[in-house]
PDB file of N, CA and C in Angstrom:
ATOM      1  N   UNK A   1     -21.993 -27.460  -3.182  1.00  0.00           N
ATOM      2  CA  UNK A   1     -21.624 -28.717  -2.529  1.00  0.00           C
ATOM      3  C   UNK A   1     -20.678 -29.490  -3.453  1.00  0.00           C
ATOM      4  N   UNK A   2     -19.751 -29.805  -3.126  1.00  0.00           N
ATOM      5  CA  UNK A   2     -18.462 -30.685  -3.900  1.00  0.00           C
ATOM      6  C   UNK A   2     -19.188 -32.143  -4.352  1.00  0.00           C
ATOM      7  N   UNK A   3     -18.728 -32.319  -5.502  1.00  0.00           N
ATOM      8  CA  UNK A   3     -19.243 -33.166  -5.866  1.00  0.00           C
ATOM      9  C   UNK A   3     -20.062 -34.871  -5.101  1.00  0.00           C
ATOM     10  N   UNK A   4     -21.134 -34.478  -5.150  1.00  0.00           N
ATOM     11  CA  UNK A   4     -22.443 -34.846  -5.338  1.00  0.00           C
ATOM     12  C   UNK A   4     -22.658 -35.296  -3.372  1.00  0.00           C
ATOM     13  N   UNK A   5     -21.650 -34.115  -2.663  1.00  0.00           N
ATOM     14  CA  UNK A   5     -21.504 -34.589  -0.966  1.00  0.00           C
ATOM     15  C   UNK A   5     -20.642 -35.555  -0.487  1.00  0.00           C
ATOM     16  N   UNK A   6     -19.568 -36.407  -1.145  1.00  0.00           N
ATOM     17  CA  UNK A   6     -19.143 -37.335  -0.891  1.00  0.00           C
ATOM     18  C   UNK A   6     -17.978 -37.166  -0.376  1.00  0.00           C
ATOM     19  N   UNK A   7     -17.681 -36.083  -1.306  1.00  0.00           N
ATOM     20  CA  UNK A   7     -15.844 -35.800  -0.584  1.00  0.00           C
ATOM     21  C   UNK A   7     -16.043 -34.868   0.823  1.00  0.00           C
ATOM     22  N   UNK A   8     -14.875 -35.522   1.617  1.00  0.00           N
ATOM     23  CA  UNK A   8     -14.510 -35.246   2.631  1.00  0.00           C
ATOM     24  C   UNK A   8     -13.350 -34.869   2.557  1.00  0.00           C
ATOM     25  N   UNK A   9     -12.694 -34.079   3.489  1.00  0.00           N
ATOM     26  CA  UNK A   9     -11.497 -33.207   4.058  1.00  0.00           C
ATOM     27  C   UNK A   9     -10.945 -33.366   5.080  1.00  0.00           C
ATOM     28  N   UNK A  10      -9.945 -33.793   5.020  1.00  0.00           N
ATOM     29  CA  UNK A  10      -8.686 -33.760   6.274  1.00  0.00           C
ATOM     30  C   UNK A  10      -7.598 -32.676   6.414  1.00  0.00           C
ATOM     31  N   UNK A  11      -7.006 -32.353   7.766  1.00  0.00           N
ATOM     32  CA  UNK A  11      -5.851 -31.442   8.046  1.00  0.00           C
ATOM     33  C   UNK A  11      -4.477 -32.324   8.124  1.00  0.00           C
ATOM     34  N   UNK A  12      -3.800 -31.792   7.178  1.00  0.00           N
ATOM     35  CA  UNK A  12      -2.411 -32.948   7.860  1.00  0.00           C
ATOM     36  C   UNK A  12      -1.114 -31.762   8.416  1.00  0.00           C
ATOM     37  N   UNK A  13      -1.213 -32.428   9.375  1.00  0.00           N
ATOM     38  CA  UNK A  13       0.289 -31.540   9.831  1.00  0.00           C
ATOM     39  C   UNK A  13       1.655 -31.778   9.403  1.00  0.00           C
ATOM     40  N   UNK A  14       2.544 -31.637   8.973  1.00  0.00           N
ATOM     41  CA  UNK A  14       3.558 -32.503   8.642  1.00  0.00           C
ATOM     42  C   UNK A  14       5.067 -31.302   9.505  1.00  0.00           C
ATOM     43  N   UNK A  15       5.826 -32.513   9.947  1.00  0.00           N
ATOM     44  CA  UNK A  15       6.809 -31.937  10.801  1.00  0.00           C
ATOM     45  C   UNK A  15       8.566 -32.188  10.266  1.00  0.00           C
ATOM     46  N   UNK A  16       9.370 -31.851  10.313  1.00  0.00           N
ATOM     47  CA  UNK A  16      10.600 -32.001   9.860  1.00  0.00           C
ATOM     48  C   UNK A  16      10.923 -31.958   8.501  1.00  0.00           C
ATOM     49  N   UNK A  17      11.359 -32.906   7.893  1.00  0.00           N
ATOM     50  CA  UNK A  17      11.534 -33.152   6.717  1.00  0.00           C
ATOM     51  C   UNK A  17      10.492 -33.406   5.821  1.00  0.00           C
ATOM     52  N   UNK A  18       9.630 -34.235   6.435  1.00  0.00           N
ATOM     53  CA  UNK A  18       8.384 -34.434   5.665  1.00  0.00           C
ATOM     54  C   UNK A  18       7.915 -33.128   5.181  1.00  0.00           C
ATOM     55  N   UNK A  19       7.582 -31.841   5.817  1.00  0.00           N
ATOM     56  CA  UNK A  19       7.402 -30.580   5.922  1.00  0.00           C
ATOM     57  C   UNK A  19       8.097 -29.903   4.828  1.00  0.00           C
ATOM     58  N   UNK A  20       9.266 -29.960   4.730  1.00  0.00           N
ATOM     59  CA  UNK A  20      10.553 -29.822   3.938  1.00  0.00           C
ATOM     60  C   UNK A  20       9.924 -30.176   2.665  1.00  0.00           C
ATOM     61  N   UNK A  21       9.590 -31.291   2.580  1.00  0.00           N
ATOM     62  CA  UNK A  21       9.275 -31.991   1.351  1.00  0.00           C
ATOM     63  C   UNK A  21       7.817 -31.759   0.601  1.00  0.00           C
ATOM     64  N   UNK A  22       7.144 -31.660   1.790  1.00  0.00           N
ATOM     65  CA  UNK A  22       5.702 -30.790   1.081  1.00  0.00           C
ATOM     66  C   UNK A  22       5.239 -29.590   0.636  1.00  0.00           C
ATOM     67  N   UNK A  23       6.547 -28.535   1.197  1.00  0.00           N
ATOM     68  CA  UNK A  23       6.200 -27.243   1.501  1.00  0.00           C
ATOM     69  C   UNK A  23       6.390 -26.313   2.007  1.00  0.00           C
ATOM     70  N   UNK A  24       5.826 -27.050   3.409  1.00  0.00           N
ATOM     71  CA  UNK A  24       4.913 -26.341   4.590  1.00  0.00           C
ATOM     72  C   UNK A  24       4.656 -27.620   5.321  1.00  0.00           C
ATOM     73  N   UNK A  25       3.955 -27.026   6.657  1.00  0.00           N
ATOM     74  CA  UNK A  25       3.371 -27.751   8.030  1.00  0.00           C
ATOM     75  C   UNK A  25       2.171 -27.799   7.504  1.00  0.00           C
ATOM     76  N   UNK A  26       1.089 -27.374   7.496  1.00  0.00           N
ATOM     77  CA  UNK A  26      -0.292 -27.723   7.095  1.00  0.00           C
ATOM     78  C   UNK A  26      -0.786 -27.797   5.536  1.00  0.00           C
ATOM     79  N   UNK A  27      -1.522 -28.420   5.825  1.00  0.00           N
ATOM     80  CA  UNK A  27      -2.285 -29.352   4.145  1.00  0.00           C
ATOM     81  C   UNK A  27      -3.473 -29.984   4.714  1.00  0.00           C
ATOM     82  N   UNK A  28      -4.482 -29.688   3.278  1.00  0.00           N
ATOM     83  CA  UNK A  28      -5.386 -29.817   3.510  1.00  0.00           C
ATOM     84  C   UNK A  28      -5.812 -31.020   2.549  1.00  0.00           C
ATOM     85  N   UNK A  29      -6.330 -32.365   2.591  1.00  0.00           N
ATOM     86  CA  UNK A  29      -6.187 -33.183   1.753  1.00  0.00           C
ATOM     87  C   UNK A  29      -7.737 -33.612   1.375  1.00  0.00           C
ATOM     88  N   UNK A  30      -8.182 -33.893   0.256  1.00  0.00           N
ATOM     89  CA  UNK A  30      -9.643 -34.237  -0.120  1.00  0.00           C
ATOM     90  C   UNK A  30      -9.643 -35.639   0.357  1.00  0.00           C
ATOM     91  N   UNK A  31     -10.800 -36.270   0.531  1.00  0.00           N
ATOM     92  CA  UNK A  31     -10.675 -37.530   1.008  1.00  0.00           C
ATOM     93  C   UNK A  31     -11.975 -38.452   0.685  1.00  0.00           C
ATOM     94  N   UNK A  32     -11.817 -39.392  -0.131  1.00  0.00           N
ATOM     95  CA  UNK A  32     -13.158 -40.401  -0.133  1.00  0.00           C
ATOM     96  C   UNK A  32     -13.717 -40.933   0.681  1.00  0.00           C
ATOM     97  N   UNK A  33     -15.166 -41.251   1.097  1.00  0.00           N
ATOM     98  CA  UNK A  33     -15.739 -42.118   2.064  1.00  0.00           C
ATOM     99  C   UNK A  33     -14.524 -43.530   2.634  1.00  0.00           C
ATOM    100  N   UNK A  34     -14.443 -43.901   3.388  1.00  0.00           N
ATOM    101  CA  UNK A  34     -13.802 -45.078   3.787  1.00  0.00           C
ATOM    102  C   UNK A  34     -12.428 -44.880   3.452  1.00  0.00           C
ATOM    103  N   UNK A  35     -11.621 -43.881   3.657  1.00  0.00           N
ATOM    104  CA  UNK A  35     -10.118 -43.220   3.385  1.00  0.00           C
ATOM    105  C   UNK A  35      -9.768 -43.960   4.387  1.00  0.00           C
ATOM    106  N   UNK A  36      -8.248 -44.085   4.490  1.00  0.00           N
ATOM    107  CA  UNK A  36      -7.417 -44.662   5.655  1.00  0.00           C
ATOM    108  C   UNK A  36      -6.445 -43.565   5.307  1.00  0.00           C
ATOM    109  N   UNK A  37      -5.687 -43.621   6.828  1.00  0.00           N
ATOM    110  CA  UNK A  37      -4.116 -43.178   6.905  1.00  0.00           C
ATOM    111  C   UNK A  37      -3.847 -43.297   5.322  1.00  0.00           C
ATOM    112  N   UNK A  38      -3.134 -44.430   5.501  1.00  0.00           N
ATOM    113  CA  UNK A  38      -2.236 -44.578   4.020  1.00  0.00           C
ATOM    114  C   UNK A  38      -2.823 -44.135   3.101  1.00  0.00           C
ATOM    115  N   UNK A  39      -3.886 -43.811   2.388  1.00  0.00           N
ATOM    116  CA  UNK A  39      -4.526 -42.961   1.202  1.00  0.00           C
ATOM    117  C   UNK A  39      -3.827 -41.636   1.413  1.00  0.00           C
ATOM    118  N   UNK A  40      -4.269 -41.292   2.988  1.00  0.00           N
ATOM    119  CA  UNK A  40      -3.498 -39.826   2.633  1.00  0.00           C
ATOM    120  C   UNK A  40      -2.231 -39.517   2.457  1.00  0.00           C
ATOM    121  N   UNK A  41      -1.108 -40.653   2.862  1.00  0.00           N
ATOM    122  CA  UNK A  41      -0.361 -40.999   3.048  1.00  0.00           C
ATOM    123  C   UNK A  41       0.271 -41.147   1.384  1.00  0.00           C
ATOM    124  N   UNK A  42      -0.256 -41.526   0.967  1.00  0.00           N
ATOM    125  CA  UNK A  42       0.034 -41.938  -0.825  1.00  0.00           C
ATOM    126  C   UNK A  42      -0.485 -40.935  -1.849  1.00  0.00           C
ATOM    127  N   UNK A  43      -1.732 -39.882  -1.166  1.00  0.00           N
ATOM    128  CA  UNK A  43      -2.203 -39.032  -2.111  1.00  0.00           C
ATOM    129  C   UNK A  43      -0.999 -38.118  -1.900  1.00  0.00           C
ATOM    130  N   UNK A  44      -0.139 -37.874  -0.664  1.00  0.00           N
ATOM    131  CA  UNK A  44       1.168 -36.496  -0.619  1.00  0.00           C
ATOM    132  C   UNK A  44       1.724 -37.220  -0.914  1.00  0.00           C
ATOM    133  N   UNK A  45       2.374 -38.632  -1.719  1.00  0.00           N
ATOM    134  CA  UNK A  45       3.286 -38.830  -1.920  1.00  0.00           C
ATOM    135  C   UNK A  45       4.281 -39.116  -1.441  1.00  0.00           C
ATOM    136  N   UNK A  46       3.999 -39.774  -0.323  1.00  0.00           N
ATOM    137  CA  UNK A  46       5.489 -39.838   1.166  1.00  0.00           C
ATOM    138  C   UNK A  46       4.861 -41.323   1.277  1.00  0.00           C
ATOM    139  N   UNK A  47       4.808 -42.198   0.550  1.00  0.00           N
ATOM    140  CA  UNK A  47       4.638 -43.697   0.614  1.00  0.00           C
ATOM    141  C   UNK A  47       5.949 -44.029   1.614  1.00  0.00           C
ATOM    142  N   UNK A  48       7.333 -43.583   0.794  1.00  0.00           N
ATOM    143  CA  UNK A  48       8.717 -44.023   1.049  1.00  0.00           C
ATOM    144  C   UNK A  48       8.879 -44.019   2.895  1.00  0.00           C
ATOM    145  N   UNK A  49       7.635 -42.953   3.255  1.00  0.00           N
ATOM    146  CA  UNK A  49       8.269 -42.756   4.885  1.00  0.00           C
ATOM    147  C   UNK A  49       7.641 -43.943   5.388  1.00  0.00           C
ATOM    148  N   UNK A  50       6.177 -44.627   4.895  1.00  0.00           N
ATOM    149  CA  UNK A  50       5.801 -46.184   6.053  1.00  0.00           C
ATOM    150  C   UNK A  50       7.258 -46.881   5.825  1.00  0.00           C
ATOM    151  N   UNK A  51       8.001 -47.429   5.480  1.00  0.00           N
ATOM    152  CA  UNK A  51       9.125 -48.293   5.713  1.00  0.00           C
ATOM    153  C   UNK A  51      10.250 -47.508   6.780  1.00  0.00           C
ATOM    154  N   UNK A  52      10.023 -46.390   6.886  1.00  0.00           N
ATOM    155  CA  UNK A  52      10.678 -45.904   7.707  1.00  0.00           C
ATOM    156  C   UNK A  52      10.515 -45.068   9.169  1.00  0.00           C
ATOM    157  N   UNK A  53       9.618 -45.691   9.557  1.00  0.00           N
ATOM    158  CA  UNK A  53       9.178 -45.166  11.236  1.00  0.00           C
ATOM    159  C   UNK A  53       8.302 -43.828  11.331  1.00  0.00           C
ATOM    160  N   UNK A  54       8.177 -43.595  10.022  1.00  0.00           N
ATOM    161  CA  UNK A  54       6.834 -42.410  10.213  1.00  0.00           C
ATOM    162  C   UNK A  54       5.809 -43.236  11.290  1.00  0.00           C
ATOM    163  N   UNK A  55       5.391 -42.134  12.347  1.00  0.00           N
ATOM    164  CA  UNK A  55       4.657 -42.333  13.483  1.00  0.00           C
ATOM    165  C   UNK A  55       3.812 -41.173  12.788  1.00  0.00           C
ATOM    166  N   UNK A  56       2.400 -41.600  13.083  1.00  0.00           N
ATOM    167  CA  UNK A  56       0.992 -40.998  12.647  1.00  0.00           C
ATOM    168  C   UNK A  56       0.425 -41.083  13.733  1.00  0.00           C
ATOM    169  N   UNK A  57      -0.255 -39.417  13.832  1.00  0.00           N
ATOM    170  CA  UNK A  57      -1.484 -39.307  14.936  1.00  0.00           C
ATOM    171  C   UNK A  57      -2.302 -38.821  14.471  1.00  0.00           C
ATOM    172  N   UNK A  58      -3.466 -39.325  14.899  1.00  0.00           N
ATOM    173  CA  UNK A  58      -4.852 -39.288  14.117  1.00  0.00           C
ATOM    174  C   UNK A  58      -6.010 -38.639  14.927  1.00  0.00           C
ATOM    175  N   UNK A  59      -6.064 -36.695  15.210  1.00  0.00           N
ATOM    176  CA  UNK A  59      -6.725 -36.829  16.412  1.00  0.00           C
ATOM    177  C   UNK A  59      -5.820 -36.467  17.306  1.00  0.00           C
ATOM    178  N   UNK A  60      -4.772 -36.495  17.869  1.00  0.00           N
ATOM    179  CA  UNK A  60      -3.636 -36.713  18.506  1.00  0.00           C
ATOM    180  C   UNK A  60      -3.572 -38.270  19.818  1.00  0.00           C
ATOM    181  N   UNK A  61      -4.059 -39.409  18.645  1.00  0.00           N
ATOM    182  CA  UNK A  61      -3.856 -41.098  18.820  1.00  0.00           C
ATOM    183  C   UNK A  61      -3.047 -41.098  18.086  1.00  0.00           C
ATOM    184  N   UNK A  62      -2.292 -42.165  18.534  1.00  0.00           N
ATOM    185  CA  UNK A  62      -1.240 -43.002  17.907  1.00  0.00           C
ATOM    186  C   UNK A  62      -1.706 -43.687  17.257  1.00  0.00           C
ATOM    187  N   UNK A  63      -1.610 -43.875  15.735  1.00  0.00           N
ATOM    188  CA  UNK A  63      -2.402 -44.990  15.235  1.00  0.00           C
ATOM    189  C   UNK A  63      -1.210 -45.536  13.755  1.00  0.00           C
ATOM    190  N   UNK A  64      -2.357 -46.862  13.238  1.00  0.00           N
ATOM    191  CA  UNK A  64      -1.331 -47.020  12.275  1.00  0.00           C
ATOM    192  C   UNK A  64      -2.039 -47.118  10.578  1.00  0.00           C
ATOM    193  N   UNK A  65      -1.244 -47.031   9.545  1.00  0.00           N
ATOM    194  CA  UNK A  65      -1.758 -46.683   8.631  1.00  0.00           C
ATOM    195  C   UNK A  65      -2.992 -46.956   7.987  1.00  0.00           C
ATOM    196  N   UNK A  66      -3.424 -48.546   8.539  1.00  0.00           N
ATOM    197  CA  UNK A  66      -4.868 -48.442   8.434  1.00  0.00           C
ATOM    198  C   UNK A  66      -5.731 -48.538   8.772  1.00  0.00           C
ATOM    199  N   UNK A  67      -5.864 -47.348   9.416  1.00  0.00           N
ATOM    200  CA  UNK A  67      -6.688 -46.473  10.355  1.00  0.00           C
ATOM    201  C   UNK A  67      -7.429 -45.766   9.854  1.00  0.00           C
ATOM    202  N   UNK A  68      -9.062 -45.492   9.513  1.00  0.00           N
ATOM    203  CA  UNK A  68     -10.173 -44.767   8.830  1.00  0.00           C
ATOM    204  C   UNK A  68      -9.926 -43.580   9.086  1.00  0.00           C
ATOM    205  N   UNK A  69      -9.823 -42.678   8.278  1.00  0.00           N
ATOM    206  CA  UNK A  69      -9.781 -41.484   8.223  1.00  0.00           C
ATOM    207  C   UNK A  69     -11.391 -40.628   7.824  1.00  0.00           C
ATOM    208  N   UNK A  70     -12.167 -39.713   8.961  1.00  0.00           N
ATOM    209  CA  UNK A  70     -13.355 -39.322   8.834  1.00  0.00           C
ATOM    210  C   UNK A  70     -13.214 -37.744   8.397  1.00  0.00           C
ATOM    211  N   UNK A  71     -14.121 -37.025   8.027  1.00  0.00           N
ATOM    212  CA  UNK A  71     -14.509 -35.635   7.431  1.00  0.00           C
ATOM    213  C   UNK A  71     -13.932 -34.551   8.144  1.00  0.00           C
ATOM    214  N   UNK A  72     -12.703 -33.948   8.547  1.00  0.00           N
ATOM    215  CA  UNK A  72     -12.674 -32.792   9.612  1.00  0.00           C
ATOM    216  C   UNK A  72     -11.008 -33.603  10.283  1.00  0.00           C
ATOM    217  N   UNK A  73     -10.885 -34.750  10.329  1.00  0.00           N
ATOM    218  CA  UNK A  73      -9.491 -35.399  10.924  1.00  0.00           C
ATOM    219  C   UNK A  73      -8.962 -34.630  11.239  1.00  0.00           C
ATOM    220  N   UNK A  74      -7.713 -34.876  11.792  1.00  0.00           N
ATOM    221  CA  UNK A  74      -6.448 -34.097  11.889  1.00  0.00           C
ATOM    222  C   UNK A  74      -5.338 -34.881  11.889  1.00  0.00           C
ATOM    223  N   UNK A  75      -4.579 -35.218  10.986  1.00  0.00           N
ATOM    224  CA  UNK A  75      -3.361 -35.976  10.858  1.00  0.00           C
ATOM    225  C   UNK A  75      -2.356 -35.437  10.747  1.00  0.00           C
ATOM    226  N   UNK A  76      -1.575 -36.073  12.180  1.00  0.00           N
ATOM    227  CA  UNK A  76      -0.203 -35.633  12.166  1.00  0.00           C
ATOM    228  C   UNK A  76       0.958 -36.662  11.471  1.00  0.00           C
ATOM    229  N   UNK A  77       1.966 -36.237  10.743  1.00  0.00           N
ATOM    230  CA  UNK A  77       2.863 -36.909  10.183  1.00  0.00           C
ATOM    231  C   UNK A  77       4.304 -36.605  10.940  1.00  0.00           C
ATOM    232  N   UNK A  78       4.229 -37.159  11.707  1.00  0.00           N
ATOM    233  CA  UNK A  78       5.767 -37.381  12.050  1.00  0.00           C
ATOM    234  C   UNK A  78       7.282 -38.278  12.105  1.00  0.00           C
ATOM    235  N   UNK A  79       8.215 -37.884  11.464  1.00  0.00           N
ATOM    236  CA  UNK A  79       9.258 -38.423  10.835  1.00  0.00           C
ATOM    237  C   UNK A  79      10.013 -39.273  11.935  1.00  0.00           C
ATOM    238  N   UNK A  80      10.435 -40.075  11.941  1.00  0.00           N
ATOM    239  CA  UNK A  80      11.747 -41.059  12.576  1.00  0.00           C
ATOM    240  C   UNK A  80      12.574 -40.090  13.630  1.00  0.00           C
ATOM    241  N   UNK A  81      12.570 -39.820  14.544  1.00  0.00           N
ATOM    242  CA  UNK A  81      13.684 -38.773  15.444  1.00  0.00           C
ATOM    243  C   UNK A  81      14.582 -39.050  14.885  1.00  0.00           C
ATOM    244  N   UNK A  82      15.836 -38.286  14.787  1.00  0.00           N
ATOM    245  CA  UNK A  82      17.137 -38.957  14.472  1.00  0.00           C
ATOM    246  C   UNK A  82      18.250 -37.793  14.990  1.00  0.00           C
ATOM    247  N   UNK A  83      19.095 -38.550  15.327  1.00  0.00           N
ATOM    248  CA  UNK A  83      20.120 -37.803  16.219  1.00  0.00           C
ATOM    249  C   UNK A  83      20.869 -38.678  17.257  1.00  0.00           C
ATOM    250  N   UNK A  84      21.583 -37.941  18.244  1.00  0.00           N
ATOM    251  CA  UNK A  84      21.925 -38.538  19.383  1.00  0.00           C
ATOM    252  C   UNK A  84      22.710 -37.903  19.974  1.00  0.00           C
TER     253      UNK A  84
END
């Protein structure tokens, strides 16, 4: 059992560039009791995308960064569309 039962685990999907920037599409992130979006959000290191229209689904809800994140989640990270 991971230390002492407390940590929890989330799936993050990450799409476009974000993706680009992590890796890969899936990641698996450790997570403390009472985590939000933005923890996971700051533990990968993509702080820079909240100022920029990163849309998060939590679950596949629309939600916003501080939003509780529970044991098993599924967070999607998706980047700003851009084009035209």
């Amino acid at each position: 059992m991971p230390l002492d039962g407390m940590v929890m685990e989330a799936k993050v999907l990450a799409f476009g560039p974000i993706a680009e920037q992590l890796g890969g599409r899936e990641h698996s992130v450790k997570l403390l009791p009472n985590s939000s979006v933005r923890f996971v959000i700051e533990e990968l290191g993509l702080e820079m995308w909240l100022d920029n229209g990163l849309m998060v689904n939590l679950n596949g809800q629309k939600v916003g960064d501080d939003e509780p994140v529970s044991d098993g989640d599924e967070i999607a990270l998706l980047p700003p569309v851009s084009g035209g």
